[in-house]
PDB file of N, CA and C in Angstrom:
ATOM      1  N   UNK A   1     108.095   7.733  71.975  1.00  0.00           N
ATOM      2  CA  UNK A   1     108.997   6.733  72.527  1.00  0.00           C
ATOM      3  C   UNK A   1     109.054   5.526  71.603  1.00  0.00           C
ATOM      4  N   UNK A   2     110.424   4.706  71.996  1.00  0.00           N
ATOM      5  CA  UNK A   2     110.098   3.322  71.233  1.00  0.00           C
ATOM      6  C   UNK A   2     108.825   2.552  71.272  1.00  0.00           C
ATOM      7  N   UNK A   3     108.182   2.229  72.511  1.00  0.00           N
ATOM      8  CA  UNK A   3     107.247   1.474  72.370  1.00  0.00           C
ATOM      9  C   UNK A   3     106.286   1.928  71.387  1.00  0.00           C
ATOM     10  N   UNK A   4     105.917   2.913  71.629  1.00  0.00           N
ATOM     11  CA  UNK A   4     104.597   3.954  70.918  1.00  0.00           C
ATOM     12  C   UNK A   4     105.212   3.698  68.981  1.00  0.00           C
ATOM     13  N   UNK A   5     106.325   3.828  68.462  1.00  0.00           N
ATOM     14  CA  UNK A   5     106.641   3.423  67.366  1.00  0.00           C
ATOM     15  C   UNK A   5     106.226   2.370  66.982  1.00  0.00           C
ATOM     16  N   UNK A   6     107.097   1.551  67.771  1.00  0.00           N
ATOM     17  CA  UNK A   6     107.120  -0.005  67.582  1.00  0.00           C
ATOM     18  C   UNK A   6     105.523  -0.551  67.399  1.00  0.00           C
ATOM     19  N   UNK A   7     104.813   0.087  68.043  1.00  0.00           N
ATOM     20  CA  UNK A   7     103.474  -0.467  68.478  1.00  0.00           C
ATOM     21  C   UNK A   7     102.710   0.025  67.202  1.00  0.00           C
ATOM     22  N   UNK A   8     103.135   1.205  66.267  1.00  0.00           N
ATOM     23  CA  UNK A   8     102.314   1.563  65.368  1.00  0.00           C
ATOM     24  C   UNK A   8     103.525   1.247  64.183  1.00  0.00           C
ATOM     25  N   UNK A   9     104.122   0.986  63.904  1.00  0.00           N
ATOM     26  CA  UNK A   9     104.841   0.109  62.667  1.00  0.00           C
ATOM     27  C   UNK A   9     104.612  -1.515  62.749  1.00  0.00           C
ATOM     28  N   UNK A  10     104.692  -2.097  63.718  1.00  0.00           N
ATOM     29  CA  UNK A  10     104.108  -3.890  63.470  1.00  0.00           C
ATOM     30  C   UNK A  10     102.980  -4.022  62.966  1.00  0.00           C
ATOM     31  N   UNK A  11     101.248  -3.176  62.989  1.00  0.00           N
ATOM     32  CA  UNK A  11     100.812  -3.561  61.937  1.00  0.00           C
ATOM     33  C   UNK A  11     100.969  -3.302  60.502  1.00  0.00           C
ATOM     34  N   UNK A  12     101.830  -2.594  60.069  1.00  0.00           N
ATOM     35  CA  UNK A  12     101.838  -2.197  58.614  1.00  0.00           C
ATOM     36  C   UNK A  12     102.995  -3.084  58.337  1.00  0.00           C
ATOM     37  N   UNK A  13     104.217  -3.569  59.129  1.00  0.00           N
ATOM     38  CA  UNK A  13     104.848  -4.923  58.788  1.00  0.00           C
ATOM     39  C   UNK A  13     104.288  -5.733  58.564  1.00  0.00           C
ATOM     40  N   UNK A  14     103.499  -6.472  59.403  1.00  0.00           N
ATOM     41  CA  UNK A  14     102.197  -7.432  59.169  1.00  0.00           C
ATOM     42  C   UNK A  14     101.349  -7.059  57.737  1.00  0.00           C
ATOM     43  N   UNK A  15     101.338  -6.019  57.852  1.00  0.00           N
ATOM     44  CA  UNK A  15     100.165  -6.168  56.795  1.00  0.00           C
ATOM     45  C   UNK A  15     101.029  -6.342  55.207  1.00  0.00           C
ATOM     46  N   UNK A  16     102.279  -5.750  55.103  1.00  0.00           N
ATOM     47  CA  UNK A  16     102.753  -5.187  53.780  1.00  0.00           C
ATOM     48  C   UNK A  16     103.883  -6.732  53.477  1.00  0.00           C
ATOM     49  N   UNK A  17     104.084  -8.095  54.825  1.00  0.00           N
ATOM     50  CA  UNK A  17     104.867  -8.510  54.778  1.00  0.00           C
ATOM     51  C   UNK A  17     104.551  -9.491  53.321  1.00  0.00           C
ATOM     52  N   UNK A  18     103.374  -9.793  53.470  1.00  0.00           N
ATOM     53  CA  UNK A  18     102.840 -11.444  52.349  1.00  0.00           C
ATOM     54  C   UNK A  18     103.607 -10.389  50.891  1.00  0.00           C
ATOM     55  N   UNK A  19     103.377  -9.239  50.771  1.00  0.00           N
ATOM     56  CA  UNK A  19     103.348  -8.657  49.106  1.00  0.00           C
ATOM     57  C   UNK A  19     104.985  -8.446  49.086  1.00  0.00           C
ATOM     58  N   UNK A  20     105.803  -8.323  49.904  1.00  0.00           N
ATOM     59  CA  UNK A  20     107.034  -8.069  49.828  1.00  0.00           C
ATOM     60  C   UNK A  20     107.513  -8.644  48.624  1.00  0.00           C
ATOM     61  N   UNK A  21     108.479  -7.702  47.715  1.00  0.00           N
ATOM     62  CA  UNK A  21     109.263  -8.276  46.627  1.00  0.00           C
ATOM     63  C   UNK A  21     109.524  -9.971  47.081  1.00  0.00           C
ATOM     64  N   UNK A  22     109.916 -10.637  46.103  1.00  0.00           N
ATOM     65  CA  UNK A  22     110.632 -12.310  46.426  1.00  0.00           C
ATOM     66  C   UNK A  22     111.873 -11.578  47.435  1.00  0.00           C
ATOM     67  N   UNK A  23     112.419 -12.281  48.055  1.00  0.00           N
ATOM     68  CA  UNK A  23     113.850 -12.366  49.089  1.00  0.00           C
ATOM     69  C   UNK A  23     113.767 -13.531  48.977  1.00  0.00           C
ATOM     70  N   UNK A  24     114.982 -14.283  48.452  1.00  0.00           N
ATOM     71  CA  UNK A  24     115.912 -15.465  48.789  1.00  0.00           C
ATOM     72  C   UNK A  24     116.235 -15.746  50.180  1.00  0.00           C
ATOM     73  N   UNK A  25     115.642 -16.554  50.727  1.00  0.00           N
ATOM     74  CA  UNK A  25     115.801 -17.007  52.042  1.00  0.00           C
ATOM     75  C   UNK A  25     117.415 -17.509  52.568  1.00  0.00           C
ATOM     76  N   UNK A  26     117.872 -17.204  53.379  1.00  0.00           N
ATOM     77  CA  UNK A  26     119.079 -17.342  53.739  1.00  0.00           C
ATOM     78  C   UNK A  26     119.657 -19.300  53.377  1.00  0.00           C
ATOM     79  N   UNK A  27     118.329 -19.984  53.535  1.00  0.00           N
ATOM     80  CA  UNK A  27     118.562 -21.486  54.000  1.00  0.00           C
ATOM     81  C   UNK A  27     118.347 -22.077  53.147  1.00  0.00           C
ATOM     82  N   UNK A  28     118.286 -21.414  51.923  1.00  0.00           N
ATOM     83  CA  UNK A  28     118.480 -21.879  50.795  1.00  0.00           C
ATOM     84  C   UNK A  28     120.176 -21.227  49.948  1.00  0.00           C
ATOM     85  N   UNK A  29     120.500 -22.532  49.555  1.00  0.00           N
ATOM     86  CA  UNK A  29     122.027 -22.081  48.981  1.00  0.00           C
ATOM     87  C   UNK A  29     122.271 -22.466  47.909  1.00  0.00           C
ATOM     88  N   UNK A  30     122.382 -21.942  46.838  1.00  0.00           N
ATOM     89  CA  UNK A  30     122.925 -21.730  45.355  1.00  0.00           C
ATOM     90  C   UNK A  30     124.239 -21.151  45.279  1.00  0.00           C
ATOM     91  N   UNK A  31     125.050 -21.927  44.377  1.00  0.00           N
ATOM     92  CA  UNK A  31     126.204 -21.315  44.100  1.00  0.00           C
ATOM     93  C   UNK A  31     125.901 -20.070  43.215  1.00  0.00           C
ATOM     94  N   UNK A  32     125.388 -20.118  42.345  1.00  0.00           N
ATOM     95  CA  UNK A  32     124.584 -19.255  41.654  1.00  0.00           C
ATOM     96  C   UNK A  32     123.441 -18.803  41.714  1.00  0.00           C
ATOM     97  N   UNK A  33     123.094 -17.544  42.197  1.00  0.00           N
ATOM     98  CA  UNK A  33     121.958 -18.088  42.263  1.00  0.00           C
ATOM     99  C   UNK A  33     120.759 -18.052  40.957  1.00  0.00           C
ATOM    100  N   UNK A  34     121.575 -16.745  39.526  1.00  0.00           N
ATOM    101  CA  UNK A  34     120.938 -16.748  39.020  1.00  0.00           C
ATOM    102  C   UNK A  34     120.621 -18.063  37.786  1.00  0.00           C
ATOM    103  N   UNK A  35     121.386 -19.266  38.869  1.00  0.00           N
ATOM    104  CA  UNK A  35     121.423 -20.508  38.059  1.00  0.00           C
ATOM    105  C   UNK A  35     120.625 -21.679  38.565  1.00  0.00           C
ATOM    106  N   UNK A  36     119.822 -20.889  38.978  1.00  0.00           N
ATOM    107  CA  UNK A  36     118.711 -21.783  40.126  1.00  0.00           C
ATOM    108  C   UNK A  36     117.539 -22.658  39.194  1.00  0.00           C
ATOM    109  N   UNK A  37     117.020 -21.969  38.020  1.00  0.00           N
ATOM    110  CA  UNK A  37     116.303 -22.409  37.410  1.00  0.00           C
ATOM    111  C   UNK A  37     116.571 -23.632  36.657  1.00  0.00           C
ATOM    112  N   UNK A  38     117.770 -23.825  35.966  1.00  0.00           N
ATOM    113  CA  UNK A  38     118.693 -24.941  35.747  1.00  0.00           C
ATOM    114  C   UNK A  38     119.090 -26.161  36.069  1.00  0.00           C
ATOM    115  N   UNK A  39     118.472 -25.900  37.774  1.00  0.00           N
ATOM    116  CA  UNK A  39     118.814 -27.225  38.702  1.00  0.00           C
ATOM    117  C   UNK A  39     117.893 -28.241  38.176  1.00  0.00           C
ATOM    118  N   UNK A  40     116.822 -28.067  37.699  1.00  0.00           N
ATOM    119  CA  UNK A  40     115.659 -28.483  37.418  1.00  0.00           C
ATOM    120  C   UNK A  40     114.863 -28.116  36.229  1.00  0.00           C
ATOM    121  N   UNK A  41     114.583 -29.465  35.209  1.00  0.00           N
ATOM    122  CA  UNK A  41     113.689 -29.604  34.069  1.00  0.00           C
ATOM    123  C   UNK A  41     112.353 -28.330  34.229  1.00  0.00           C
ATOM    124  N   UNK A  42     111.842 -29.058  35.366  1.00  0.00           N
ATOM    125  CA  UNK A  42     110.342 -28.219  36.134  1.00  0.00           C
ATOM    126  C   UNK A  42     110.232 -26.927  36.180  1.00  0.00           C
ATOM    127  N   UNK A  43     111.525 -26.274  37.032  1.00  0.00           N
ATOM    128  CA  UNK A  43     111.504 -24.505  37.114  1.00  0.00           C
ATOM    129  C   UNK A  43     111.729 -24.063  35.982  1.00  0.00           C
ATOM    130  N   UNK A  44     112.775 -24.895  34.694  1.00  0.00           N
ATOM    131  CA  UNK A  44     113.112 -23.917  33.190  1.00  0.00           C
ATOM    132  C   UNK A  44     111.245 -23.880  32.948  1.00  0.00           C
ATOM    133  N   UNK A  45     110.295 -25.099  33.165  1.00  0.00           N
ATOM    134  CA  UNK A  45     109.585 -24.681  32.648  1.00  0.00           C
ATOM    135  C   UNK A  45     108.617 -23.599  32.695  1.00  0.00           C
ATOM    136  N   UNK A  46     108.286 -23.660  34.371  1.00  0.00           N
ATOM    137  CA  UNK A  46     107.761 -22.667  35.266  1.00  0.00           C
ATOM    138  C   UNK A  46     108.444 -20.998  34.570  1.00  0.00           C
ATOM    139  N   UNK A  47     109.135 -21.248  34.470  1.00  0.00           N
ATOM    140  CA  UNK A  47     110.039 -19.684  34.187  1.00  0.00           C
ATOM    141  C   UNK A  47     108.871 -19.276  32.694  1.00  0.00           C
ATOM    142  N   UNK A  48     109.109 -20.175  31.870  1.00  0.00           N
ATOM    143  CA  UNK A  48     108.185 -19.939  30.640  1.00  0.00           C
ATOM    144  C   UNK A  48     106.952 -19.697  30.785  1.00  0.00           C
ATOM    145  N   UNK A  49     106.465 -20.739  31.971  1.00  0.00           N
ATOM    146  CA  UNK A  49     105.074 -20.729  32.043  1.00  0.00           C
ATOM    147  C   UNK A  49     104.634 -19.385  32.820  1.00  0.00           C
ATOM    148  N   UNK A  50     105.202 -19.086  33.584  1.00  0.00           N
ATOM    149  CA  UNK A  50     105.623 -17.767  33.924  1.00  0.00           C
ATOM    150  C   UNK A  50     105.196 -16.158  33.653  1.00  0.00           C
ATOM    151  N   UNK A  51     105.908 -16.425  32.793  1.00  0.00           N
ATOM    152  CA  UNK A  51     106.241 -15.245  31.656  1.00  0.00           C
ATOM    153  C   UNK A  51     105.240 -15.183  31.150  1.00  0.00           C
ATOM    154  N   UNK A  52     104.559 -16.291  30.070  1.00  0.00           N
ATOM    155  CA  UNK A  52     102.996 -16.405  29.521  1.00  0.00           C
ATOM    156  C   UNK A  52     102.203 -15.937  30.188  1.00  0.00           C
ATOM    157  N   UNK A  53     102.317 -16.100  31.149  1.00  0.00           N
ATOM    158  CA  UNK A  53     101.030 -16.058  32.214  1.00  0.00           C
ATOM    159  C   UNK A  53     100.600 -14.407  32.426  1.00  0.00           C
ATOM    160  N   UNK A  54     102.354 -13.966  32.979  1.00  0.00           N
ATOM    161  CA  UNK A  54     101.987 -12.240  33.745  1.00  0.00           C
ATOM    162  C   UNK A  54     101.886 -11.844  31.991  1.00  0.00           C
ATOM    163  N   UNK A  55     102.459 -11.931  31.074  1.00  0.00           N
ATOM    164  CA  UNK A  55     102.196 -11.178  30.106  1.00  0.00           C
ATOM    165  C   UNK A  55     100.338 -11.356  29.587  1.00  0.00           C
ATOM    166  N   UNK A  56      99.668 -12.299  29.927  1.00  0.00           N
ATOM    167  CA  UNK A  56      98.675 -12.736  29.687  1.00  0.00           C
ATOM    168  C   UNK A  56      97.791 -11.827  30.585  1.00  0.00           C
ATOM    169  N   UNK A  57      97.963 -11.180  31.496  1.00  0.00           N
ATOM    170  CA  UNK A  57      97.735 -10.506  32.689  1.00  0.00           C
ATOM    171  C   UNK A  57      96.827 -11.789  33.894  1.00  0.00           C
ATOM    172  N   UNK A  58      97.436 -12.371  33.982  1.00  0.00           N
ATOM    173  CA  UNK A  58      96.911 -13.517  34.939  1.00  0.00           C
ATOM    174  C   UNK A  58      97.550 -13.434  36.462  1.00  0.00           C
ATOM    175  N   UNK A  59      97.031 -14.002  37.135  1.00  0.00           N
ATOM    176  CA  UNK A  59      97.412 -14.434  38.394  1.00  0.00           C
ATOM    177  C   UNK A  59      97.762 -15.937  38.742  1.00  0.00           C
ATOM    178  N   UNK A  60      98.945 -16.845  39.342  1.00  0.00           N
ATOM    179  CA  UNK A  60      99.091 -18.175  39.746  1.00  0.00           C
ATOM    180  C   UNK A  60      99.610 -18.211  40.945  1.00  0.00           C
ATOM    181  N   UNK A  61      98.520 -19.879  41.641  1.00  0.00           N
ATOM    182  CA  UNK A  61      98.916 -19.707  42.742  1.00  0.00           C
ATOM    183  C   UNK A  61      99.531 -21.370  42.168  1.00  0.00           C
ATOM    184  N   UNK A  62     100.747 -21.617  43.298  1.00  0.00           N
ATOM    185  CA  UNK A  62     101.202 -22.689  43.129  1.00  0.00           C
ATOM    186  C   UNK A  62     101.563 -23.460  44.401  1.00  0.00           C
ATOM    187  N   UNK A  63     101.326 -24.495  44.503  1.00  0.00           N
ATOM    188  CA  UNK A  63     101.234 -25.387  45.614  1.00  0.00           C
ATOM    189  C   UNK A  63     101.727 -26.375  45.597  1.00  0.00           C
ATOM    190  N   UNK A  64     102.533 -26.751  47.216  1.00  0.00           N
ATOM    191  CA  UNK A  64     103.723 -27.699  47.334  1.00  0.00           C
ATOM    192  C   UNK A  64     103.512 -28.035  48.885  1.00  0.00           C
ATOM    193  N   UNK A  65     103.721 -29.617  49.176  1.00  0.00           N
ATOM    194  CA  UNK A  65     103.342 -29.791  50.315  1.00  0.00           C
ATOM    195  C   UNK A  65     104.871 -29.624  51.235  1.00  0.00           C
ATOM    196  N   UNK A  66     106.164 -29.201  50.675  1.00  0.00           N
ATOM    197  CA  UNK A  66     107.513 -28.907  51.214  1.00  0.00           C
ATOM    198  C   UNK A  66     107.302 -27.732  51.524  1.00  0.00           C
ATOM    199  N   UNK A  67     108.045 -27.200  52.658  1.00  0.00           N
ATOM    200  CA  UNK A  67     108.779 -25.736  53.261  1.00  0.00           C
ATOM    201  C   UNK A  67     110.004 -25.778  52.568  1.00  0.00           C
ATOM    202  N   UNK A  68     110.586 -26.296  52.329  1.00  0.00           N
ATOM    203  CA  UNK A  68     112.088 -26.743  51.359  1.00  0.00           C
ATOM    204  C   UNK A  68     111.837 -26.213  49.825  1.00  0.00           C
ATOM    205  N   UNK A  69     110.512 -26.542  49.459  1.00  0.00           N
ATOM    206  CA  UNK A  69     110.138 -26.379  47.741  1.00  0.00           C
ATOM    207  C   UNK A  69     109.905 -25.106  47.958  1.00  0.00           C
ATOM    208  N   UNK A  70     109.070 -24.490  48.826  1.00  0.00           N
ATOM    209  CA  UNK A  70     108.607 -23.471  48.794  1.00  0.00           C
ATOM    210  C   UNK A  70     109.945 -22.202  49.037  1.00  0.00           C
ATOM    211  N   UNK A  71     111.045 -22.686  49.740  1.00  0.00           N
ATOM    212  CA  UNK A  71     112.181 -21.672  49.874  1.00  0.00           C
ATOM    213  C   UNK A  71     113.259 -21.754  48.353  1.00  0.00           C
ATOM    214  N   UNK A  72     112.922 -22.675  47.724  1.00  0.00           N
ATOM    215  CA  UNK A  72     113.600 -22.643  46.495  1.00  0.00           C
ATOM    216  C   UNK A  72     112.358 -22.254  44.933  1.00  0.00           C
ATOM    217  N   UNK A  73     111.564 -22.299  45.468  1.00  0.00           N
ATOM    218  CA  UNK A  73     110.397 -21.378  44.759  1.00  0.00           C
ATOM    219  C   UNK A  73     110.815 -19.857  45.059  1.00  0.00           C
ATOM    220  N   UNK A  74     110.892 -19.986  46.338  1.00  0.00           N
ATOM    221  CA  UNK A  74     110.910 -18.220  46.603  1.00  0.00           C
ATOM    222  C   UNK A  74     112.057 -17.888  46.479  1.00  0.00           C
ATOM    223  N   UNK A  75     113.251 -18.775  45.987  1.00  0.00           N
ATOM    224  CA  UNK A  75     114.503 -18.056  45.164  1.00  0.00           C
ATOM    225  C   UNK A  75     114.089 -17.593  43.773  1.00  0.00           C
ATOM    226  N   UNK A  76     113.621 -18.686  43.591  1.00  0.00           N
ATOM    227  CA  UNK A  76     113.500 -18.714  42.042  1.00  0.00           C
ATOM    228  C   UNK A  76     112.337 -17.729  41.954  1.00  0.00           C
ATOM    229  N   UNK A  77     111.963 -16.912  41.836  1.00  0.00           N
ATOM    230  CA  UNK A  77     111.071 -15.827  42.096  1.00  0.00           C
ATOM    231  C   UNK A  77     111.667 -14.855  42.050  1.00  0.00           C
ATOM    232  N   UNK A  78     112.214 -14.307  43.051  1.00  0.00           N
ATOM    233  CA  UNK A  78     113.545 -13.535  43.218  1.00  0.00           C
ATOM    234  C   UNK A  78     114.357 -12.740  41.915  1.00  0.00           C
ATOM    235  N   UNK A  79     114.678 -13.874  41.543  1.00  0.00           N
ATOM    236  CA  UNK A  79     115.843 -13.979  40.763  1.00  0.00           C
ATOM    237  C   UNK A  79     114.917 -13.297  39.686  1.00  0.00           C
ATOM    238  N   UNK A  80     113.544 -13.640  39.414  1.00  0.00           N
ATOM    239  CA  UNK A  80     113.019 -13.114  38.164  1.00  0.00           C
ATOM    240  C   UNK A  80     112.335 -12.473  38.548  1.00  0.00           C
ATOM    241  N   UNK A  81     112.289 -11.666  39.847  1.00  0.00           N
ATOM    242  CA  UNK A  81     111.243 -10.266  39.739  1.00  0.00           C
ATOM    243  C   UNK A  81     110.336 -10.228  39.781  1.00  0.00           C
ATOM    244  N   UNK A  82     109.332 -11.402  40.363  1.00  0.00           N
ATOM    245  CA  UNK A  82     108.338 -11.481  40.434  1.00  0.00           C
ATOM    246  C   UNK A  82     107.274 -11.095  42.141  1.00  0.00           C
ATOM    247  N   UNK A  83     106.043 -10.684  41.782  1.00  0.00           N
ATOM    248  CA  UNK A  83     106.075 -10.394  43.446  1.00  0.00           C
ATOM    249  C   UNK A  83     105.535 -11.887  43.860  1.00  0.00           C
ATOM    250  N   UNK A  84     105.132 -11.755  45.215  1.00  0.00           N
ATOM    251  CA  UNK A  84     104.593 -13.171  45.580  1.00  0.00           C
ATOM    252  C   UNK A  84     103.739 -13.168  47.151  1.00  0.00           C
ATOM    253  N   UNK A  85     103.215 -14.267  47.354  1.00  0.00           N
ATOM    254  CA  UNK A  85     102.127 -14.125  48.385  1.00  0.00           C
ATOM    255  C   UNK A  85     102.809 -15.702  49.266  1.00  0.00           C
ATOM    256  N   UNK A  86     103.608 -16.149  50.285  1.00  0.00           N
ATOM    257  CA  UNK A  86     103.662 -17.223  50.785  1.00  0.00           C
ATOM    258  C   UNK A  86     102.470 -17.537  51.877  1.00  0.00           C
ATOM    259  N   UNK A  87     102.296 -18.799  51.931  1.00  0.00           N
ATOM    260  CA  UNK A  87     101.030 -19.326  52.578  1.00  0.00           C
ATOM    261  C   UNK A  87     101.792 -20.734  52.926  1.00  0.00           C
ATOM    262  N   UNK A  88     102.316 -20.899  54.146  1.00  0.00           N
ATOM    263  CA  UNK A  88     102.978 -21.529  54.515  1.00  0.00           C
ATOM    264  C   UNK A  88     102.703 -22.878  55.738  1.00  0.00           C
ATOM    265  N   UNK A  89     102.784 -23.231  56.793  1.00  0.00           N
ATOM    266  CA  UNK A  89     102.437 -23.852  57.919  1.00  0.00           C
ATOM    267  C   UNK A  89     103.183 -22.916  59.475  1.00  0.00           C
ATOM    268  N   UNK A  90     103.332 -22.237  59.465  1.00  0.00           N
ATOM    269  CA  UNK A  90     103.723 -21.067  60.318  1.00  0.00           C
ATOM    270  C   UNK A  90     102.423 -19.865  59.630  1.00  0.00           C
ATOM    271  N   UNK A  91     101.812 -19.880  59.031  1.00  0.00           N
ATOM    272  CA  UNK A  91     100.627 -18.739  58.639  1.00  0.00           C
ATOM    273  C   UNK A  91      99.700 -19.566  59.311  1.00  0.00           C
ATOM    274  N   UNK A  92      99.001 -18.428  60.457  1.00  0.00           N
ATOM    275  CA  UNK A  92      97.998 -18.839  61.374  1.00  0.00           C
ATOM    276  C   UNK A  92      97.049 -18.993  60.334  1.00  0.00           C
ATOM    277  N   UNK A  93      96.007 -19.675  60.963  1.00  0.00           N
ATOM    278  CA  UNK A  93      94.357 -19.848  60.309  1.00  0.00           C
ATOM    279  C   UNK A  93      93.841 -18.389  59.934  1.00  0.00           C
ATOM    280  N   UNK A  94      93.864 -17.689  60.982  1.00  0.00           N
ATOM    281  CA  UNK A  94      93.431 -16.214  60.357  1.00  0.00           C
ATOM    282  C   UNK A  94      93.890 -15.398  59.603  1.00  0.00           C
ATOM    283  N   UNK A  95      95.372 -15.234  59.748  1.00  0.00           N
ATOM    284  CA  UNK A  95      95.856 -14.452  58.366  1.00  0.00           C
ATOM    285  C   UNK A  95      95.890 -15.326  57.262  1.00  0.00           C
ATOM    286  N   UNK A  96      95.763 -16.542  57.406  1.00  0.00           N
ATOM    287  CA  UNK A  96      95.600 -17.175  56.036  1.00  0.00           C
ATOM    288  C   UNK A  96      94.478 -16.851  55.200  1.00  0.00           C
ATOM    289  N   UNK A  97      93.472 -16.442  55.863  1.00  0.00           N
ATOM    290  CA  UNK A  97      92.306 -16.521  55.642  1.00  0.00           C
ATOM    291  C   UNK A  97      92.391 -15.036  55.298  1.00  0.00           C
ATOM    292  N   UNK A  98      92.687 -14.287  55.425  1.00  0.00           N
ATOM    293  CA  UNK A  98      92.979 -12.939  55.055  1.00  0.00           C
ATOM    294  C   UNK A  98      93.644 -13.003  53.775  1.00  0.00           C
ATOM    295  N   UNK A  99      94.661 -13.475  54.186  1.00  0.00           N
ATOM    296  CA  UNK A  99      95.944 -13.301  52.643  1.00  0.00           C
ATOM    297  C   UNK A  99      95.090 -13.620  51.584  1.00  0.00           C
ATOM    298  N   UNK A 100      94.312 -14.846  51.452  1.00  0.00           N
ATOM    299  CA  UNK A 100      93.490 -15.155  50.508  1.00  0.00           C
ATOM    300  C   UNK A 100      92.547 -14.195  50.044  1.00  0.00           C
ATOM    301  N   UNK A 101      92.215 -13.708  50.894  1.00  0.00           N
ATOM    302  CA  UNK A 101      90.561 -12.901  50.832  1.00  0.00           C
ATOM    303  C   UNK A 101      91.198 -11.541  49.966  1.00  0.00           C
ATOM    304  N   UNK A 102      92.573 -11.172  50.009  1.00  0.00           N
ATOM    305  CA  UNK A 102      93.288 -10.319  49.698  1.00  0.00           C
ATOM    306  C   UNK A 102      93.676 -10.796  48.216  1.00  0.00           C
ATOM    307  N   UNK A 103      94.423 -12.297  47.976  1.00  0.00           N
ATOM    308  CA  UNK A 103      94.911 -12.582  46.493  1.00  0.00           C
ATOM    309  C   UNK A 103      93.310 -12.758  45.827  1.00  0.00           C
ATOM    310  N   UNK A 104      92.367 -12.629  46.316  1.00  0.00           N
ATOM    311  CA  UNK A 104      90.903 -13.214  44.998  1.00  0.00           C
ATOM    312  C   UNK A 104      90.330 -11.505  45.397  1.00  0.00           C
ATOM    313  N   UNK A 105      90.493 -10.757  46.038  1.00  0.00           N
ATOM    314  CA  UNK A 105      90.155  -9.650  45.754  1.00  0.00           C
ATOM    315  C   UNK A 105      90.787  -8.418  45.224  1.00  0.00           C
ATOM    316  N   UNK A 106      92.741  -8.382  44.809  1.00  0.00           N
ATOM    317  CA  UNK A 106      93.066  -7.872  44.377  1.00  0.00           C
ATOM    318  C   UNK A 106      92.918  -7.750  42.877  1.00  0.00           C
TER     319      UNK A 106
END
């Protein structure tokens, strides 16, 4: 039945949601979007710094006290294919605490 589905697909949503490819959030709006990086000195640089980094085989976490920065981060992500982990103020104490335990142990 539905329930019996439903009930055994929400944890593997939950679990697979933090690694999901980037998605461009609806509430963020670019005319372009693959002209997002442009808006801003900061992201051309990020894009470089970027690139160095995964080719370096590294991991970055980056931190912003906006929900606003963080939905135009997670365009700009997107756009370049990168995967990503959000850690937001809607992420309870416990899956936060997970997601983490997950980005320093992958």
């Amino acid at each position: 039945s539905k329930d019996v589905e439903t009930m055994l697909l929400e944890p593997i949503e939950e679990t697979l949601r933090p690694y999901r490819k980037a998605n461009a959030r609806l509430s963020s709006f670019f005319p372009d979007k693959k002209l997002v990086q442009y808006d801003a000195g900061k992201l051309q640089t990020l894009a470089q710094l970027l690139r160095k980094l995964k080719q370096e085989g590294h991991r970055t976490l980056i931190f912003t006290q906006m929900s606003k920065m963080l939905d135009i981060l997670e365009a700009f992500l997107n756009i370049h294919g990168y995967t990503y982990l959000r850690l937001d103020g809607a992420t309870g104490v416990d899956r936060r605490q997970r997601y983490m335990d997950r980005f320093n142990n992958d």
